[in-house]
N, C-alpha and C. Protein backbone atom coordinates (compact mmCIF):
# COMPACT_ATOMS: atom_id res chain seq x y z
N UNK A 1 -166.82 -64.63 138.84
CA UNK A 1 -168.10 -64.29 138.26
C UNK A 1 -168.00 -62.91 137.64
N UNK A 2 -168.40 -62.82 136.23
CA UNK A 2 -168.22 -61.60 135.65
C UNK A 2 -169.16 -60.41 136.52
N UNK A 3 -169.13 -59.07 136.12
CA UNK A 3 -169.84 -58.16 136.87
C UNK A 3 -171.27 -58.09 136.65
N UNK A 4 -172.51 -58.23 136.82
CA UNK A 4 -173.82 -58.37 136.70
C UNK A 4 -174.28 -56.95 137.47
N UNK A 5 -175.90 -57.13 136.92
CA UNK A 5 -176.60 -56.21 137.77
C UNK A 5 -177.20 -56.73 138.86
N UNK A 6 -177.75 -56.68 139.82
CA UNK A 6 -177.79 -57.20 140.90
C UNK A 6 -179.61 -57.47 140.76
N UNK A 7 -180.17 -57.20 140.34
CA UNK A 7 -181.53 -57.42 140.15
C UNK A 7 -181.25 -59.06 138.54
N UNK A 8 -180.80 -58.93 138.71
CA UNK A 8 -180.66 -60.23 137.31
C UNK A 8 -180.42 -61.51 138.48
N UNK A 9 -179.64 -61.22 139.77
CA UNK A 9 -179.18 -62.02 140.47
C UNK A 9 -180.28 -63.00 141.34
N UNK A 10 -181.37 -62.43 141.53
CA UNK A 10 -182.74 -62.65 142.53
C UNK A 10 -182.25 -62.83 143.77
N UNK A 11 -181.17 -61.99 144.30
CA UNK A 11 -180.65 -61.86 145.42
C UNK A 11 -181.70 -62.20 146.52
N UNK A 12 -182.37 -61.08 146.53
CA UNK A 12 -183.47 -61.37 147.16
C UNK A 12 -184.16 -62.69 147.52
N UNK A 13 -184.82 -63.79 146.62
CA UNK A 13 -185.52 -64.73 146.70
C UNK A 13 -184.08 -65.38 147.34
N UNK A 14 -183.30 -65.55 146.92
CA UNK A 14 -182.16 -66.40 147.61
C UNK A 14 -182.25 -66.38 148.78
N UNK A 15 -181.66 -65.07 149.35
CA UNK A 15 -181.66 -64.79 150.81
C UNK A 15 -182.48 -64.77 151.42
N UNK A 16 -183.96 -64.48 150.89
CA UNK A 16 -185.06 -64.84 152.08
C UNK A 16 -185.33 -66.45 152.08
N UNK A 17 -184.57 -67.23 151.32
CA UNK A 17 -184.83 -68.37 151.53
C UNK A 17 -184.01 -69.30 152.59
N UNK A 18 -182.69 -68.81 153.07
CA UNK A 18 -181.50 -68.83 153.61
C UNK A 18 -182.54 -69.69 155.47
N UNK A 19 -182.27 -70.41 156.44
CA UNK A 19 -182.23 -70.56 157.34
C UNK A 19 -181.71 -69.36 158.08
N UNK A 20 -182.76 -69.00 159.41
CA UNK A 20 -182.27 -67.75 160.06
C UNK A 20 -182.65 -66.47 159.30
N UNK A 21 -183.31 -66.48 157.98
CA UNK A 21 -183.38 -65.20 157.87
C UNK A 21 -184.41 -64.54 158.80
N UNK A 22 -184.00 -63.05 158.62
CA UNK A 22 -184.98 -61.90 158.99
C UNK A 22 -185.06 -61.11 157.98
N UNK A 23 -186.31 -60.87 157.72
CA UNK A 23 -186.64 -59.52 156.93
C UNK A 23 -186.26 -58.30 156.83
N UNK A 24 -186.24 -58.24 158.13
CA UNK A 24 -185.73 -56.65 158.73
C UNK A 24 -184.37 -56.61 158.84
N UNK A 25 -183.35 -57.48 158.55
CA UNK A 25 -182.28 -57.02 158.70
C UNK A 25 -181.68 -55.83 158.05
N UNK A 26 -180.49 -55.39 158.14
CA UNK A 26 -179.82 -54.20 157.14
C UNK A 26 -178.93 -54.29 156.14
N UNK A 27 -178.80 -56.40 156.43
CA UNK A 27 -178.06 -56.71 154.92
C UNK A 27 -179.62 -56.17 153.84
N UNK A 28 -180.55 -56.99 154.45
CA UNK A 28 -181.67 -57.50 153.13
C UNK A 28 -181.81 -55.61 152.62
N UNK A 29 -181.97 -55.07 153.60
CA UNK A 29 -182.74 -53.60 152.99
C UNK A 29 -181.58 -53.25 151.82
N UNK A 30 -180.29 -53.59 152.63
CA UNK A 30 -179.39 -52.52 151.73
C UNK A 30 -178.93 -53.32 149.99
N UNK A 31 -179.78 -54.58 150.02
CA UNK A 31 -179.59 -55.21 148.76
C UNK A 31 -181.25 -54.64 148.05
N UNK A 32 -182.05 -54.51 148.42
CA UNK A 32 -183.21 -54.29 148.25
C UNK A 32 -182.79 -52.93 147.73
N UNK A 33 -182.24 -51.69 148.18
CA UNK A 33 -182.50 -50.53 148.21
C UNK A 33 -181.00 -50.51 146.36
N UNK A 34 -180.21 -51.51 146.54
CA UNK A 34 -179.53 -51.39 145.44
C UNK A 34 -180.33 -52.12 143.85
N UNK A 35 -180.89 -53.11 144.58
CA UNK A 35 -181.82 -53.89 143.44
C UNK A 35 -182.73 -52.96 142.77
N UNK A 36 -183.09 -51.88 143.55
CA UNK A 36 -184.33 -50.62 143.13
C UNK A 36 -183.51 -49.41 142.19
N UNK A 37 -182.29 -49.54 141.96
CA UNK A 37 -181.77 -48.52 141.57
C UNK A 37 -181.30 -48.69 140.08
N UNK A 38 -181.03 -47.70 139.25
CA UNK A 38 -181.42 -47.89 137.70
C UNK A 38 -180.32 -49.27 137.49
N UNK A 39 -179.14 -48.98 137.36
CA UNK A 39 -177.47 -50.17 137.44
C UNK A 39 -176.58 -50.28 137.97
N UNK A 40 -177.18 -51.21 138.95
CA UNK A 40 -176.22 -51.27 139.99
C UNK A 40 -175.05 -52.57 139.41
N UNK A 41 -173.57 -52.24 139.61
CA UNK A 41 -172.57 -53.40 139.28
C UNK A 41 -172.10 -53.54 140.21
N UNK A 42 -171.54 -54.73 140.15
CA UNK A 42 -170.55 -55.17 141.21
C UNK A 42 -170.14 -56.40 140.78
N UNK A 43 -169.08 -57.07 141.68
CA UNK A 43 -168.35 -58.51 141.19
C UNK A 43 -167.93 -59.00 142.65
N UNK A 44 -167.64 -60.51 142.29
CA UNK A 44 -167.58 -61.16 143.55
C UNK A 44 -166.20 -61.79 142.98
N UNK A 45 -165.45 -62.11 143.81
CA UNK A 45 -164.14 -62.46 143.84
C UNK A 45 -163.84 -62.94 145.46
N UNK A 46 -162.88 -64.46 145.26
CA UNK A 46 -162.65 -65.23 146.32
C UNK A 46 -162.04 -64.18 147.49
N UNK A 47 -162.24 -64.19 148.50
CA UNK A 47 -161.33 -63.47 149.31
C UNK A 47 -159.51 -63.38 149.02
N UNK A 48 -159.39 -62.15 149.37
CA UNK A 48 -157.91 -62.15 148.91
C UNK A 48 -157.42 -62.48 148.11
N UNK A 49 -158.09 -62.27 146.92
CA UNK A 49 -158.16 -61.96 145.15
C UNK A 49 -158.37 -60.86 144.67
N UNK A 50 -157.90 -60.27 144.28
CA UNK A 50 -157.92 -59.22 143.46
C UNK A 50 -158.11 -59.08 141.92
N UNK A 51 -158.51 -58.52 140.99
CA UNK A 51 -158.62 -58.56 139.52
C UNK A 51 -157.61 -58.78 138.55
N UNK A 52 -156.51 -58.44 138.95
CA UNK A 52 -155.08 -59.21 138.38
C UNK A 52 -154.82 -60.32 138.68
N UNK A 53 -155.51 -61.03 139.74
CA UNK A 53 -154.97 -62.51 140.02
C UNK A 53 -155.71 -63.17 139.70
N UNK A 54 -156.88 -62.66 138.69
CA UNK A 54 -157.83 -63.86 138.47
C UNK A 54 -157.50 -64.50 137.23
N UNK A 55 -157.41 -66.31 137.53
CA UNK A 55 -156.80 -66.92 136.41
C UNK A 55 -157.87 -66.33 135.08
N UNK A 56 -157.18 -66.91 134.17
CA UNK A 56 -158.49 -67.06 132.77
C UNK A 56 -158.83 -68.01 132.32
N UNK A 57 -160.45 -68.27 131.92
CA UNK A 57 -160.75 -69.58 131.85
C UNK A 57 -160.90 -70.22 130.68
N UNK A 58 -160.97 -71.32 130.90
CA UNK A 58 -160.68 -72.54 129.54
C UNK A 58 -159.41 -72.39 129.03
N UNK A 59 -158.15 -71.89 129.71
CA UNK A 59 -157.28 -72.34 129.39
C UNK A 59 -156.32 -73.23 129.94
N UNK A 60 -155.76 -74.12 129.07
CA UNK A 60 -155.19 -75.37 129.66
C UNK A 60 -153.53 -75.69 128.75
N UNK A 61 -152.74 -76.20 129.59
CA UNK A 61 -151.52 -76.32 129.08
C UNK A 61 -151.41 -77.58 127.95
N UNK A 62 -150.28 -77.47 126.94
CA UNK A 62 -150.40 -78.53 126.05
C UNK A 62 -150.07 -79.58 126.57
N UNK A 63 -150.83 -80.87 126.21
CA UNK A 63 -150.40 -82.13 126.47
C UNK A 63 -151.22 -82.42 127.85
N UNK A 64 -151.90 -81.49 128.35
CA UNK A 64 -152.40 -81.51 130.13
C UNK A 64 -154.07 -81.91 129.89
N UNK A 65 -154.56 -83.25 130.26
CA UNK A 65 -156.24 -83.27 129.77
C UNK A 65 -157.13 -82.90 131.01
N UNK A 66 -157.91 -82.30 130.74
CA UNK A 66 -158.76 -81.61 131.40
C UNK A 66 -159.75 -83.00 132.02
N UNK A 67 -159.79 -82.88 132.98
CA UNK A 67 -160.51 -84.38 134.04
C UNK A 67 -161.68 -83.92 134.17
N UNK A 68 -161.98 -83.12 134.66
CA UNK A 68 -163.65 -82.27 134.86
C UNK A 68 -164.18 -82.46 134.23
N UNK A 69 -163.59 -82.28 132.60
CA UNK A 69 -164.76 -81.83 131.37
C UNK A 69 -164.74 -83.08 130.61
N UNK A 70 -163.94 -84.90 131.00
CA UNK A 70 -164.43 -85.84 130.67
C UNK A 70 -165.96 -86.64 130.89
N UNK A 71 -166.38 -87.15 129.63
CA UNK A 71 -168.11 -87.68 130.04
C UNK A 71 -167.88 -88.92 130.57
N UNK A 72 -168.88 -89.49 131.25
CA UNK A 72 -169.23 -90.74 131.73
C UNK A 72 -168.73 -91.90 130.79
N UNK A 73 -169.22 -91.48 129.14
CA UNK A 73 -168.49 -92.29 128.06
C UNK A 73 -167.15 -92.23 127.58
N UNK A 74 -166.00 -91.43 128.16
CA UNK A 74 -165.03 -90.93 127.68
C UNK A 74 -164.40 -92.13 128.62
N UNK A 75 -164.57 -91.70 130.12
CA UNK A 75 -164.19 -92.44 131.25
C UNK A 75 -164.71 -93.94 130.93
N UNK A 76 -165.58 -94.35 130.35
CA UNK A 76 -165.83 -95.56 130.11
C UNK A 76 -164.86 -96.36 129.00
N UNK A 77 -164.53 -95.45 127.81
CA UNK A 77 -163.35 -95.80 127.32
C UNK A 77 -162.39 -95.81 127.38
N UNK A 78 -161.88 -95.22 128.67
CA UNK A 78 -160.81 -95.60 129.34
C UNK A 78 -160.44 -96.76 130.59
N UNK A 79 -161.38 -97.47 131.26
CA UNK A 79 -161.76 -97.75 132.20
C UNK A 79 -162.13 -99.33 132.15
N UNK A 80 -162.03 -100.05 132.82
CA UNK A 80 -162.94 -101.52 132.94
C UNK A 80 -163.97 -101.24 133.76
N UNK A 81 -165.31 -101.84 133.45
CA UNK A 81 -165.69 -101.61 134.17
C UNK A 81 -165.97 -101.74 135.99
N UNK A 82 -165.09 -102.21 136.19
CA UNK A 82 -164.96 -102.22 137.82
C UNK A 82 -164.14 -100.93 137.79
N UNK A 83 -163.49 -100.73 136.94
CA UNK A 83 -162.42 -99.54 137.30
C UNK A 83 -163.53 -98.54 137.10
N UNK A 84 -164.56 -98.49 136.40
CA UNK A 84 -165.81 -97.48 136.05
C UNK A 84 -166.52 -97.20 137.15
N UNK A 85 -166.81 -98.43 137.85
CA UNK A 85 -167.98 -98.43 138.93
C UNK A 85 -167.21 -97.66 140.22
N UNK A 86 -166.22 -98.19 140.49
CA UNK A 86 -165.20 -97.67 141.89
C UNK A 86 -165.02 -96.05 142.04
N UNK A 87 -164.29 -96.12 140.65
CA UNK A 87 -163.66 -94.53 140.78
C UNK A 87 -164.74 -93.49 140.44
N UNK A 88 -165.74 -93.71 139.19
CA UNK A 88 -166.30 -92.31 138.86
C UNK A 88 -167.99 -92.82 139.59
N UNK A 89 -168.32 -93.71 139.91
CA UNK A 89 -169.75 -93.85 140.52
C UNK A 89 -169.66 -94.40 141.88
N UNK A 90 -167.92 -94.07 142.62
CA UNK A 90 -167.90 -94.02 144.38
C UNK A 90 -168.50 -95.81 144.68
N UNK A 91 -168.19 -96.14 143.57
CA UNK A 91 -168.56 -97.88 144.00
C UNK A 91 -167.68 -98.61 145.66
N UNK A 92 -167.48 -100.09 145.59
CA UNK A 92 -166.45 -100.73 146.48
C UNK A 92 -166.31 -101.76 145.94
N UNK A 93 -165.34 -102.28 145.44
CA UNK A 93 -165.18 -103.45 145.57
C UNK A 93 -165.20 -104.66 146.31
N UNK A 94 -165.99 -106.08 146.22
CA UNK A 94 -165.80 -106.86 147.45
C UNK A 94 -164.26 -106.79 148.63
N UNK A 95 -164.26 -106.91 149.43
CA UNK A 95 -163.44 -107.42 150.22
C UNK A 95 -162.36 -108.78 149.50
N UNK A 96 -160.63 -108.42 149.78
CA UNK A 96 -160.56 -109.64 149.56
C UNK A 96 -160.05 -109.83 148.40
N UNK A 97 -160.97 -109.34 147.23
CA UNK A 97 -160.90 -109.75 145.89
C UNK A 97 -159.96 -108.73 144.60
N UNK A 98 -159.41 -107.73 145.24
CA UNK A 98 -158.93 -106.62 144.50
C UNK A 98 -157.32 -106.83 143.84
N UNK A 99 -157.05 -107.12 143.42
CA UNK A 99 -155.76 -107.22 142.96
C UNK A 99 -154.33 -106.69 143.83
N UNK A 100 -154.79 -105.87 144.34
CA UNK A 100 -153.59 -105.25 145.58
C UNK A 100 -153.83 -105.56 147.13
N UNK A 101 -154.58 -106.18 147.52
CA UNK A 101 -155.15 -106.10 148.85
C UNK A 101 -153.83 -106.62 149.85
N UNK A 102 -153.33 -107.92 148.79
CA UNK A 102 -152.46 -108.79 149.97
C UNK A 102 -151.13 -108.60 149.04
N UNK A 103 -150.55 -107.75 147.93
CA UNK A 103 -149.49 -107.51 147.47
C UNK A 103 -148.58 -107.16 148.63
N UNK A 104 -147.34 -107.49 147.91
CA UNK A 104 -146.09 -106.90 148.89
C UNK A 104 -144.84 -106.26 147.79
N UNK A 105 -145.57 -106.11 146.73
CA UNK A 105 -144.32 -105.66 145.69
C UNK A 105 -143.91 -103.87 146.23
N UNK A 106 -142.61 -103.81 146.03
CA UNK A 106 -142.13 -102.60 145.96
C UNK A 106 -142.23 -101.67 144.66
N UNK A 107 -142.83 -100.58 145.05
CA UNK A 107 -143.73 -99.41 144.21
C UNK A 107 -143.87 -98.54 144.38
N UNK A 108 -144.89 -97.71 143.49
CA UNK A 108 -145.83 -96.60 143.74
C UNK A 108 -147.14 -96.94 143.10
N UNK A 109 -147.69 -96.79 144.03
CA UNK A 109 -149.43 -96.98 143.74
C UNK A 109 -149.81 -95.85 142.79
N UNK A 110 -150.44 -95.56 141.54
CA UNK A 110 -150.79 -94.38 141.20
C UNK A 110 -152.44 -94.13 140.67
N UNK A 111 -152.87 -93.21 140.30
CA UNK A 111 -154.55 -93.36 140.24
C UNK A 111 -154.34 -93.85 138.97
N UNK A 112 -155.65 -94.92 138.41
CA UNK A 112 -155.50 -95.48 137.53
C UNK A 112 -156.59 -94.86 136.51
N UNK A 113 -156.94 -93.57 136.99
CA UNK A 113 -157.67 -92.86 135.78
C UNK A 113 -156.95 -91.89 135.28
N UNK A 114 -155.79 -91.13 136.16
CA UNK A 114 -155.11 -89.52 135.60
C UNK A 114 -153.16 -90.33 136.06
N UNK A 115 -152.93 -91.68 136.57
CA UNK A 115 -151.74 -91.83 136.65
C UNK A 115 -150.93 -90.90 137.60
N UNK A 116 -151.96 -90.56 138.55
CA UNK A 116 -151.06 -89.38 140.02
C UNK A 116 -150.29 -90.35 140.98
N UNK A 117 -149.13 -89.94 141.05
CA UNK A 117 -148.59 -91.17 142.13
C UNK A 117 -149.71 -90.46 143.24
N UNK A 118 -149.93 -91.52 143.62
CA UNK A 118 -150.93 -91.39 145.57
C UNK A 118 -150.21 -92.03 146.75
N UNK A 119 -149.72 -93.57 146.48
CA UNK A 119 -149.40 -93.98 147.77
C UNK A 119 -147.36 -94.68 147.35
N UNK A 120 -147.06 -94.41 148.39
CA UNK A 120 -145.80 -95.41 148.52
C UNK A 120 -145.51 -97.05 149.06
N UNK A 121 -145.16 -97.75 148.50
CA UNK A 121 -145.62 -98.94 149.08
C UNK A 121 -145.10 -99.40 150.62
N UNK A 122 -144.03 -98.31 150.69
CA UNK A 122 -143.56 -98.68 151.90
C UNK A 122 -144.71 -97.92 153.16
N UNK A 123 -145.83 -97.49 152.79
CA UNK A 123 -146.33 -96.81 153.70
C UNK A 123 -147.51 -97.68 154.03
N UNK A 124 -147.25 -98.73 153.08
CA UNK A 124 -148.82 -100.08 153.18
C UNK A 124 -148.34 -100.87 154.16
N UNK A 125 -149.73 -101.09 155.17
CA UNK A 125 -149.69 -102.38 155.96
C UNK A 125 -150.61 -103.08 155.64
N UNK A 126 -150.72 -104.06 156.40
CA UNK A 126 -151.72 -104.80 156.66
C UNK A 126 -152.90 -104.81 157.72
N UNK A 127 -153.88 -104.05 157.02
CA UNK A 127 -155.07 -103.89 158.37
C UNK A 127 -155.96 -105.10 158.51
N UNK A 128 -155.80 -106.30 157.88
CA UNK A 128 -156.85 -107.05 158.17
C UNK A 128 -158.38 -106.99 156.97
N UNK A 129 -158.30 -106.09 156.41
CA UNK A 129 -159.89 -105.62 156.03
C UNK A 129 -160.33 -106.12 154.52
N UNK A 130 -159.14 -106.69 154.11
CA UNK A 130 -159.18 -106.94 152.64
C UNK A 130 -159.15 -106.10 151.50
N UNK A 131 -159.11 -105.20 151.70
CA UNK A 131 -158.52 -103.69 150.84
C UNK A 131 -157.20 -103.64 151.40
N UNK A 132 -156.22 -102.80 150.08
CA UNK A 132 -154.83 -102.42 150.07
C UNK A 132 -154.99 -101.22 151.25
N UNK A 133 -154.24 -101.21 152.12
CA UNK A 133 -154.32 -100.00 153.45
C UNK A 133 -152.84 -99.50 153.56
N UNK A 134 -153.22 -98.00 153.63
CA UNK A 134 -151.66 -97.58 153.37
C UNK A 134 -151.97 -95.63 154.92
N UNK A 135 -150.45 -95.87 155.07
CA UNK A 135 -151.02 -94.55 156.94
C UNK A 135 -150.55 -92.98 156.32
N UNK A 136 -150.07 -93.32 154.63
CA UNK A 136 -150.14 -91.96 154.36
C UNK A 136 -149.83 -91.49 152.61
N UNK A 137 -150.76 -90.54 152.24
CA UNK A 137 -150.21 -91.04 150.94
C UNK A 137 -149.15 -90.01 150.55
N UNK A 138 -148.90 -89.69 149.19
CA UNK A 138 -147.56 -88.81 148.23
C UNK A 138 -148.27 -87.50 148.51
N UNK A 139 -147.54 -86.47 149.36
CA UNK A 139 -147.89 -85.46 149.08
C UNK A 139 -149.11 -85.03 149.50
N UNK A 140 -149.96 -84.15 148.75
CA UNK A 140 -151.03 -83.56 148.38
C UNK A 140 -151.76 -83.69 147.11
N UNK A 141 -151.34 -85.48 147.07
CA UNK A 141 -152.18 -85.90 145.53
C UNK A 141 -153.67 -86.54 145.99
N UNK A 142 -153.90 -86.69 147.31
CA UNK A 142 -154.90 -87.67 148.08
C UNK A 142 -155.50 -86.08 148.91
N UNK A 143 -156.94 -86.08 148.25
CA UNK A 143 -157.24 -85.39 149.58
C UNK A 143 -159.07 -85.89 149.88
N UNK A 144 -159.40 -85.33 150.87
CA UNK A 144 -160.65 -86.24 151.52
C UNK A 144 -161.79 -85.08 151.64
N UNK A 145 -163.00 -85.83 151.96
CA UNK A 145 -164.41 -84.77 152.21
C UNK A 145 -165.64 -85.70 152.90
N UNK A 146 -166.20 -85.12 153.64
CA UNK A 146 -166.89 -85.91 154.36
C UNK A 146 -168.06 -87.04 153.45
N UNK A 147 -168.19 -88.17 153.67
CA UNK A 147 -169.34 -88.97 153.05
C UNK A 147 -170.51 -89.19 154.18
N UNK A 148 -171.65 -88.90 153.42
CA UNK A 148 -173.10 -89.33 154.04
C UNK A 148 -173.87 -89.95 153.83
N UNK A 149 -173.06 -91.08 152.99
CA UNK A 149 -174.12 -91.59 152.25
C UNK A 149 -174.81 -92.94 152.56
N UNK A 150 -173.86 -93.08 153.80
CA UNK A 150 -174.70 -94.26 154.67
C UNK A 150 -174.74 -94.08 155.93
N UNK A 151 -176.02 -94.13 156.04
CA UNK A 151 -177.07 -93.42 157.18
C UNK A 151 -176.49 -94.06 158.71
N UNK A 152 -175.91 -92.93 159.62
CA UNK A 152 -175.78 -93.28 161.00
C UNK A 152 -173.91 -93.40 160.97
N UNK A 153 -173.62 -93.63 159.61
CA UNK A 153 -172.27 -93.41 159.48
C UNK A 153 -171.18 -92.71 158.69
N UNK A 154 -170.79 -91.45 159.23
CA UNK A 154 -170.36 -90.87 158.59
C UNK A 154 -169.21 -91.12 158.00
N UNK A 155 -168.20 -91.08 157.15
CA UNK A 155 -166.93 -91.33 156.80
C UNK A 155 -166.17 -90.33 155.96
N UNK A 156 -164.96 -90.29 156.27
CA UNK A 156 -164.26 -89.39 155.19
C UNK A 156 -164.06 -90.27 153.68
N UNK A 157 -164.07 -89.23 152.80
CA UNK A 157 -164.27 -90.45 151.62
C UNK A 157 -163.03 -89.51 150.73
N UNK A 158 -162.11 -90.82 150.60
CA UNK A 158 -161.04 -90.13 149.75
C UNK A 158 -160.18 -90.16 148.05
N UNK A 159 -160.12 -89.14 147.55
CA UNK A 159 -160.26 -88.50 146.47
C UNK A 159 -158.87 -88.31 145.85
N UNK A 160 -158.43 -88.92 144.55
CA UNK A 160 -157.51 -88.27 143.73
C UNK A 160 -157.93 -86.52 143.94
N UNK A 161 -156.44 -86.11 143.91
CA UNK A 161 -157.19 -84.72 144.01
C UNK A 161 -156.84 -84.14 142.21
N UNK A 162 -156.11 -84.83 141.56
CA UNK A 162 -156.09 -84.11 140.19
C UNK A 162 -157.37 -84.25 139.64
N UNK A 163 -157.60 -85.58 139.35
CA UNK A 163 -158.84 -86.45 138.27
C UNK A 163 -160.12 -86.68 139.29
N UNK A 164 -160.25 -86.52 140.98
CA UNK A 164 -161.18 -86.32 141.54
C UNK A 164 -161.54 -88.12 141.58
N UNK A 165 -161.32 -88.94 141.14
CA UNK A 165 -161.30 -90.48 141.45
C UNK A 165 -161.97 -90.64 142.41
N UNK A 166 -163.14 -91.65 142.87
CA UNK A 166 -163.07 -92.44 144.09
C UNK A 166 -161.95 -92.95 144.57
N UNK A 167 -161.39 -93.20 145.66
CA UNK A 167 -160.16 -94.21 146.05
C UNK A 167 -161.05 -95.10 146.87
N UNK A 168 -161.63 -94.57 147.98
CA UNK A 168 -162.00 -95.22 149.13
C UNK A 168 -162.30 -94.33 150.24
N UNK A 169 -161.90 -94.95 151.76
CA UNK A 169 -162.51 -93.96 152.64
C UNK A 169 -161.13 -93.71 153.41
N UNK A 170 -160.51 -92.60 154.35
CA UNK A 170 -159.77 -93.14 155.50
C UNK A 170 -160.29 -92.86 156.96
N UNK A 171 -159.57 -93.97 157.23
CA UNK A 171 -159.62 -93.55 159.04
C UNK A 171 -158.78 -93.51 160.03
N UNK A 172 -159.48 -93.45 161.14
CA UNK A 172 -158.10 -92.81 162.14
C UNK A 172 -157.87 -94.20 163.11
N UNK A 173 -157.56 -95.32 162.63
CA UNK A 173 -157.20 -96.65 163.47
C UNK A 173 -156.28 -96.94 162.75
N UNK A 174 -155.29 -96.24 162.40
CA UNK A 174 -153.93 -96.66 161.83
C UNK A 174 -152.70 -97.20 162.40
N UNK A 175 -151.70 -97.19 161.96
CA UNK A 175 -150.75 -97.04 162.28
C UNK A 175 -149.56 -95.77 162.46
N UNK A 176 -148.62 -95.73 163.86
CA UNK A 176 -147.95 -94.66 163.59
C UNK A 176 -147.05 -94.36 162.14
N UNK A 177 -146.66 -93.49 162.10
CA UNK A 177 -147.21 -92.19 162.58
C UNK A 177 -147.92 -91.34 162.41
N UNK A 178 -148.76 -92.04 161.80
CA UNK A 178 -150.16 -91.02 161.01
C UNK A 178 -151.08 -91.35 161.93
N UNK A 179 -151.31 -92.58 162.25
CA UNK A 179 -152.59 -93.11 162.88
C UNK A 179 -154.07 -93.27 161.89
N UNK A 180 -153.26 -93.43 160.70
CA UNK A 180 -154.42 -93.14 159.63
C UNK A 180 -154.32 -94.08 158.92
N UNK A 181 -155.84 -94.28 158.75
CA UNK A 181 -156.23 -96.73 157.14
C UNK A 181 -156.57 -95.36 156.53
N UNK A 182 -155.81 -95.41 155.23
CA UNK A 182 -156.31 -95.13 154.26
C UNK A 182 -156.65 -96.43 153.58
N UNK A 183 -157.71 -96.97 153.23
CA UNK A 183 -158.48 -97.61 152.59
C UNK A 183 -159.05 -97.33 151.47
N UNK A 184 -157.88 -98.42 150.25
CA UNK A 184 -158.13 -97.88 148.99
C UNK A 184 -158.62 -98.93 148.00
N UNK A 185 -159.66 -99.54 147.18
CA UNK A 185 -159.52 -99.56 146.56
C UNK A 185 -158.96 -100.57 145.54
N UNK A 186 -158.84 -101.37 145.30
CA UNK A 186 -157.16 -102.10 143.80
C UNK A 186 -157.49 -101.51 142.86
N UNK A 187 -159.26 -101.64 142.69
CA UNK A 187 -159.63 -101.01 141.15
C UNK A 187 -159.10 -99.46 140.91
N UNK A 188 -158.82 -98.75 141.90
CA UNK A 188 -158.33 -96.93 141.61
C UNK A 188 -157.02 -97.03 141.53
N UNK A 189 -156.29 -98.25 141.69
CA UNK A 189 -154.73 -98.45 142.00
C UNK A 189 -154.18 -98.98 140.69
N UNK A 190 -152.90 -98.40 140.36
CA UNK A 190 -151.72 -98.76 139.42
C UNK A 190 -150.51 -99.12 140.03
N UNK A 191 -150.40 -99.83 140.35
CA UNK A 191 -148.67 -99.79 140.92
C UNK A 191 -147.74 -100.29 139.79
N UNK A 192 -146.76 -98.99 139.89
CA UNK A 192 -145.57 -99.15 138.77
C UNK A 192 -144.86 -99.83 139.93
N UNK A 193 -144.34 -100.47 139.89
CA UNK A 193 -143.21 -101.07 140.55
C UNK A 193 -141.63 -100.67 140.59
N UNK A 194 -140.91 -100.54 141.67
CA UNK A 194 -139.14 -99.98 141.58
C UNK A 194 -138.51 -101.24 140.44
């Protein structure tokens, strides 16, 4: 965040809106007592960042497409729509019916919106559930965040981490040695095959 004045910020209304506040504390006064003063600057930077390490923005390498800053219609022209509904609107596909669920070809599964390898095929079993289930994926191309979006049950819900994809959810009734269903998906899945 570039450097601002701190009265542009409404610091104030923020923080008294916060759970747990107090009025009287000696954070609020000592933002209060800077907000009152002719220009006050300052900058916020991630912990253990410094001003030389901060990347610069909007820039991107050649040939590298920016996933964030695709629209709903961009992704639609890339996409079927089951591949639309799954990955960018956190859909599911029926049970059963996905193109990979009961495969046994030798591969790599990869996201079928940004092409990230995610899973190895040798890491797929068979859980029973009718989705492709695999106990671990490639790396640090798969990562997860809690879902709430159905009430009384929480789930981890897991994520291409380049292109941000729906995949599916995982859980911890796996197999060794992860002990982890990752539950993915066919529509988020590419498998190139060996």
């Amino acid at each position: 965040m570039a450097s601002q004045g701190l009265s542009s910020l409404s610091f104030g209304t923020y923080i008294s809106s916060r759970p747990g506040f107090r009025s009287k504390s000696k954070i609020f006064r000592s933002f209060q007592a800077l907000s009152k003063s002719s220009s006050p600057q300052f900058s916020i930077r991630a912990m253990g960042s410094s001003a030389s390490s901060q990347k610069p923005e909007n820039i991107q390498e050649a040939g590298k497409v920016e996933y964030a800053s695709l629209s709903d219609e961009e992704w639609k022209k890339r996409l079927t729509g089951e591949q639309f509904y799954v990955t960018r609107q956190k859909g599911t596909e029926r049970a059963f019916t996905g193109e990979y669920w009961n495969t046994k070809t030798p591969g790599v599964y990869h996201c079928i919106c940004c092409e990230t390898p995610l899973f190895e095929s040798s890491t797929k079993f068979d859980s029973g559930t009718g989705w492709p289930s695999y106990y671990q994926p490639i790396g640090n191309n798969v990562k997860s965040k809690l879902d709430l979006s159905v009430i009384f049950m929480p789930r981890q819900e897991v994520l291409c981490a380049i292109c941000d994809a729906h995949l599916g959810h995982v859980f911890d009734d796996g197999p060794p040695p992860t002990g982890k269903r990752y539950c993915i998906n066919s529509a988020s899945l590419k498998l190139k095959p060996n």
